[in-house]
Structures are given as structure tokens and as C-alpha cells.
N, C-alpha and C. Protein backbone atom coordinates (compact mmCIF):
# COMPACT_ATOMS: atom_id res chain seq x y z
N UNK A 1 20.67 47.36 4.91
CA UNK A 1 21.05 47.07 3.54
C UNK A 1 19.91 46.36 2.82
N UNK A 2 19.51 46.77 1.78
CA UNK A 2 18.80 46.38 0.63
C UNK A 2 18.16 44.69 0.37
N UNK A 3 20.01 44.21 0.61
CA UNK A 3 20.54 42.57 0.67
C UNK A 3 19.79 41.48 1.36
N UNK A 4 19.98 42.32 2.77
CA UNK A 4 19.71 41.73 3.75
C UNK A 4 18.38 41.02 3.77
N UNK A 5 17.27 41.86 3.37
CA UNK A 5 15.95 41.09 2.96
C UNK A 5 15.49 40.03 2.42
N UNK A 6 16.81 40.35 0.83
CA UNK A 6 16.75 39.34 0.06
C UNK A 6 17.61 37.86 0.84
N UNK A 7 18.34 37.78 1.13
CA UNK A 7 19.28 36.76 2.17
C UNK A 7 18.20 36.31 2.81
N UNK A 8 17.48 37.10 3.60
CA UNK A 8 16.54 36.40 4.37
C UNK A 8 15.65 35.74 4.15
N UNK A 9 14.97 36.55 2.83
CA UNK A 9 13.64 35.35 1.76
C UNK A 9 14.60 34.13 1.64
N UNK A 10 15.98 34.31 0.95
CA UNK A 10 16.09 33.11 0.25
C UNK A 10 16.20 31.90 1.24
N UNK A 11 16.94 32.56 2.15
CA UNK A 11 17.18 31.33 3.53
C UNK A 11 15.90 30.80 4.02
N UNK A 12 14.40 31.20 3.57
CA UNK A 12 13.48 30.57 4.75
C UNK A 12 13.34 30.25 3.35
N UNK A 13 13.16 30.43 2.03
CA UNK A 13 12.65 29.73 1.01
C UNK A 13 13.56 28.20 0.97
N UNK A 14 14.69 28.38 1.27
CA UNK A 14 15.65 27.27 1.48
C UNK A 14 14.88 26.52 2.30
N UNK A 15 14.93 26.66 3.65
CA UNK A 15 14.30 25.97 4.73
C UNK A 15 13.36 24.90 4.57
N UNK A 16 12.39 25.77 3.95
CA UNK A 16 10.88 25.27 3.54
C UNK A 16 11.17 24.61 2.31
N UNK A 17 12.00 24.59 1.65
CA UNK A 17 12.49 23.38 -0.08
C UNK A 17 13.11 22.45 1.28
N UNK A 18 13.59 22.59 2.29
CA UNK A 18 14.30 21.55 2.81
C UNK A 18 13.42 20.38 3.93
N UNK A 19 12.23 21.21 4.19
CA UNK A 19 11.44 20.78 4.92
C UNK A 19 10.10 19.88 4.00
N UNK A 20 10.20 20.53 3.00
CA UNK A 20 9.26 19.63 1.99
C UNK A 20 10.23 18.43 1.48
N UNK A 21 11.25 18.64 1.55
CA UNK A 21 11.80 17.36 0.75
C UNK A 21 11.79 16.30 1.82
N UNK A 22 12.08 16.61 3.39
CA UNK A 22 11.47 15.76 4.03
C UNK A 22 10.67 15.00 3.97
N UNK A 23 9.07 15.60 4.02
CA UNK A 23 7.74 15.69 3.94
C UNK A 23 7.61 14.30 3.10
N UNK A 24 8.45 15.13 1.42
CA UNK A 24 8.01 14.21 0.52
C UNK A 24 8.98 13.01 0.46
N UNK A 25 10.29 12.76 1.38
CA UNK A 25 10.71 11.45 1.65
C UNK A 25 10.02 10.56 2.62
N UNK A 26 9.77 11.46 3.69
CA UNK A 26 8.66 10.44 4.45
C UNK A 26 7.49 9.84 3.75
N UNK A 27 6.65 10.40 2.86
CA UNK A 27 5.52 10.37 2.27
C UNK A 27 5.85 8.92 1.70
N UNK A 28 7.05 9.38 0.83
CA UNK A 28 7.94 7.83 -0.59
C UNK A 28 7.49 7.00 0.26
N UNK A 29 8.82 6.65 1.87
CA UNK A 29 8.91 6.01 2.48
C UNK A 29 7.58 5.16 2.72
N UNK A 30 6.11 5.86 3.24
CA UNK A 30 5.13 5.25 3.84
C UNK A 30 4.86 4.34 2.39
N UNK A 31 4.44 4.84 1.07
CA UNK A 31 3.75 4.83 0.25
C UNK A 31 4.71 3.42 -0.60
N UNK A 32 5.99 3.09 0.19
CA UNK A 32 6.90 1.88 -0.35
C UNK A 32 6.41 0.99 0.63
N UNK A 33 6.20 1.28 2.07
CA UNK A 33 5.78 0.28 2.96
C UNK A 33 4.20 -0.52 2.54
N UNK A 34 3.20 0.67 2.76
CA UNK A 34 2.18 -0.12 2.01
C UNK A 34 2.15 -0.86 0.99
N UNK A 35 2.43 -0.54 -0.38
CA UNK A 35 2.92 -1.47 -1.67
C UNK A 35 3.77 -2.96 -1.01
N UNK A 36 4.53 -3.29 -0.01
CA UNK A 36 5.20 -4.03 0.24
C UNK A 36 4.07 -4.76 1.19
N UNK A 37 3.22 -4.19 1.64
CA UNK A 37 1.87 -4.99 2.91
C UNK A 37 1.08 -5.40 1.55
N UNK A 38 0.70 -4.48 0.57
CA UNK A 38 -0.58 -4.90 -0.09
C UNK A 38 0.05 -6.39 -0.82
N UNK A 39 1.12 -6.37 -1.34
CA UNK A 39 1.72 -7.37 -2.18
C UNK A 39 1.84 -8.58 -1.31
N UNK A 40 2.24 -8.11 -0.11
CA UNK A 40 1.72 -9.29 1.10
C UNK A 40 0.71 -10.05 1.05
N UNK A 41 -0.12 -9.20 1.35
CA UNK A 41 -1.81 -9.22 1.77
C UNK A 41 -2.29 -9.98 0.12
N UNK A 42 -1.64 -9.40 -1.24
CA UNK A 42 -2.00 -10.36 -1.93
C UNK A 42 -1.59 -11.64 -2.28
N UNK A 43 -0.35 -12.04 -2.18
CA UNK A 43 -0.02 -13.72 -1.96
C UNK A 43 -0.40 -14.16 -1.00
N UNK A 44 -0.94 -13.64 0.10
CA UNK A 44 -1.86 -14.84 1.22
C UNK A 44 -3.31 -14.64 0.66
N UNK A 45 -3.96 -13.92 -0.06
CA UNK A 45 -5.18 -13.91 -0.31
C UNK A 45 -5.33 -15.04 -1.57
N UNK A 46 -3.93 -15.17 -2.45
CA UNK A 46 -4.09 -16.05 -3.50
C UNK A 46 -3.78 -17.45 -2.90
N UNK A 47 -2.67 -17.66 -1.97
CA UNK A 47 -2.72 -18.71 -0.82
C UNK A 47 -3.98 -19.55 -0.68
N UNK A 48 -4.66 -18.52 0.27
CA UNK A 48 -5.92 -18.84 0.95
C UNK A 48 -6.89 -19.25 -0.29
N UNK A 49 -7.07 -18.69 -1.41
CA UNK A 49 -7.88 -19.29 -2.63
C UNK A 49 -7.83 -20.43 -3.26
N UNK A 50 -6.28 -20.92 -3.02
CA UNK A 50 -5.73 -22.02 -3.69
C UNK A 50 -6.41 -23.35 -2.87
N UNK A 51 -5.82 -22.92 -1.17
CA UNK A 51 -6.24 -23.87 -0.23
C UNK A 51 -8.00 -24.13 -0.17
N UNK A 52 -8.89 -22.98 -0.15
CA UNK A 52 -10.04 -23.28 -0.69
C UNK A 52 -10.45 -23.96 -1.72
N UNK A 53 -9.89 -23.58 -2.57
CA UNK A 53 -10.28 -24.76 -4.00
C UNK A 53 -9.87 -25.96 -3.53
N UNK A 54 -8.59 -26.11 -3.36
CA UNK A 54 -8.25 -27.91 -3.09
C UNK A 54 -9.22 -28.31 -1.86
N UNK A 55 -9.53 -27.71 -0.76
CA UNK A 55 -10.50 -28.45 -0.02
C UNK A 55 -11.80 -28.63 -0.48
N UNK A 56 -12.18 -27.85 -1.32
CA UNK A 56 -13.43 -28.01 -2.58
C UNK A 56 -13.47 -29.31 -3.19
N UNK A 57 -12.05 -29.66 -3.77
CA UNK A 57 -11.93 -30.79 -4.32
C UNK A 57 -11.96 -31.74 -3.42
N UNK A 58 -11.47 -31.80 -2.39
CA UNK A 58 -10.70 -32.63 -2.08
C UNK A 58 -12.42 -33.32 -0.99
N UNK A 59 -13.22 -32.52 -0.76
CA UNK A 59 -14.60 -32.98 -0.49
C UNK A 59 -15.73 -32.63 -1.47
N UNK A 60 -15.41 -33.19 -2.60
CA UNK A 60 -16.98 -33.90 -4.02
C UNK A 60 -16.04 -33.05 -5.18
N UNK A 61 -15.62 -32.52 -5.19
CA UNK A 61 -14.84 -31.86 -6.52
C UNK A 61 -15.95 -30.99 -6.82
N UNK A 62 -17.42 -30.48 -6.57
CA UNK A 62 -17.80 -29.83 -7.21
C UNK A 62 -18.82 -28.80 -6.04
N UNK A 63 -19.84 -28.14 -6.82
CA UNK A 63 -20.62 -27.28 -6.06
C UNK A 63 -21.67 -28.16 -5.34
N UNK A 64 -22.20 -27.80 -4.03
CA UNK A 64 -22.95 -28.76 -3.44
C UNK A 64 -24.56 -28.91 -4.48
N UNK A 65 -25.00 -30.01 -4.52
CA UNK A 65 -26.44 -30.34 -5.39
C UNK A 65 -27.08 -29.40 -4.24
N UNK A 66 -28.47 -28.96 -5.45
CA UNK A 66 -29.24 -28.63 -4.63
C UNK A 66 -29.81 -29.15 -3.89
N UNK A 67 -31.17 -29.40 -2.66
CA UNK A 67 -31.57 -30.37 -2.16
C UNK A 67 -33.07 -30.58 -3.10
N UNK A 68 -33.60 -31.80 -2.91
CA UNK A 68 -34.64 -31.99 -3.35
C UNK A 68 -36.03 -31.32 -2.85
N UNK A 69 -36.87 -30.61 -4.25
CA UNK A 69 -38.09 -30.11 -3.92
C UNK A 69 -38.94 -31.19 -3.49
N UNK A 70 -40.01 -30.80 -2.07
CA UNK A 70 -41.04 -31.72 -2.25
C UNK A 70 -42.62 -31.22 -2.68
């Protein structure tokens, strides 16, 4: 039958829309995890900047002098 061909495209065209939507939920999935590390990775990097400055201060408040030319 004629049909039968067509049934068969549509079912592997199905398949493969069903196998990409996978694909592209796994993909979401990774691409939400990273965003959730980088946003990490950036409040300890602003952390760590803060704690640098105050130990800046907290030994001369400023940039070290240069040393003297002789």
C-alpha cells in the first residue's frame, strides 16, 4: 500500500522530533547548571576581592611606597 511508506516516514520523523527534544532538554539542563557554577564562582570571586581589600587596609591602607633610589 501506497500508505504504508508514508506511516513509516512519519513515525521515524516522529522519533527523531522525539530524540532531539531530548538532546535539546539535556543541552537546557547542562547550560542551567553552568549559569548556577558561574554565579557561584562569581560571589566567591567578589568575596575573595572584598577580603583582599580589607587586608590591604587593614596593613597601611594604601599601595606599598616605592623603595628609595640610591
Amino acid at each position: 500500500m501506497p500508505g504504508d511508506g508514508t506511516a513509516l516516514l512519519i513515525a521515524e520523523l516522529e522519533l527523531r522530533i522525539a530524540e532531539q527534544d531530548k538532546v535539546i532538554a539535556d543541552l537546557n539542563d547542562m547550560v542551567v547548571a553552568q549559569w548556577r557554577k558561574i554565579d557561584s564562582l562569581e560571589r566567591r570571586v567578589s568575596e575573595l576581592r572584598e577580603e583582599f581589600d580589607e587586608a590591604g587596609r587593614m596593613q597601611g591602607g594604601g599601595p606599598e611606597k616605592p623603595p628609595p633610589h640610591y
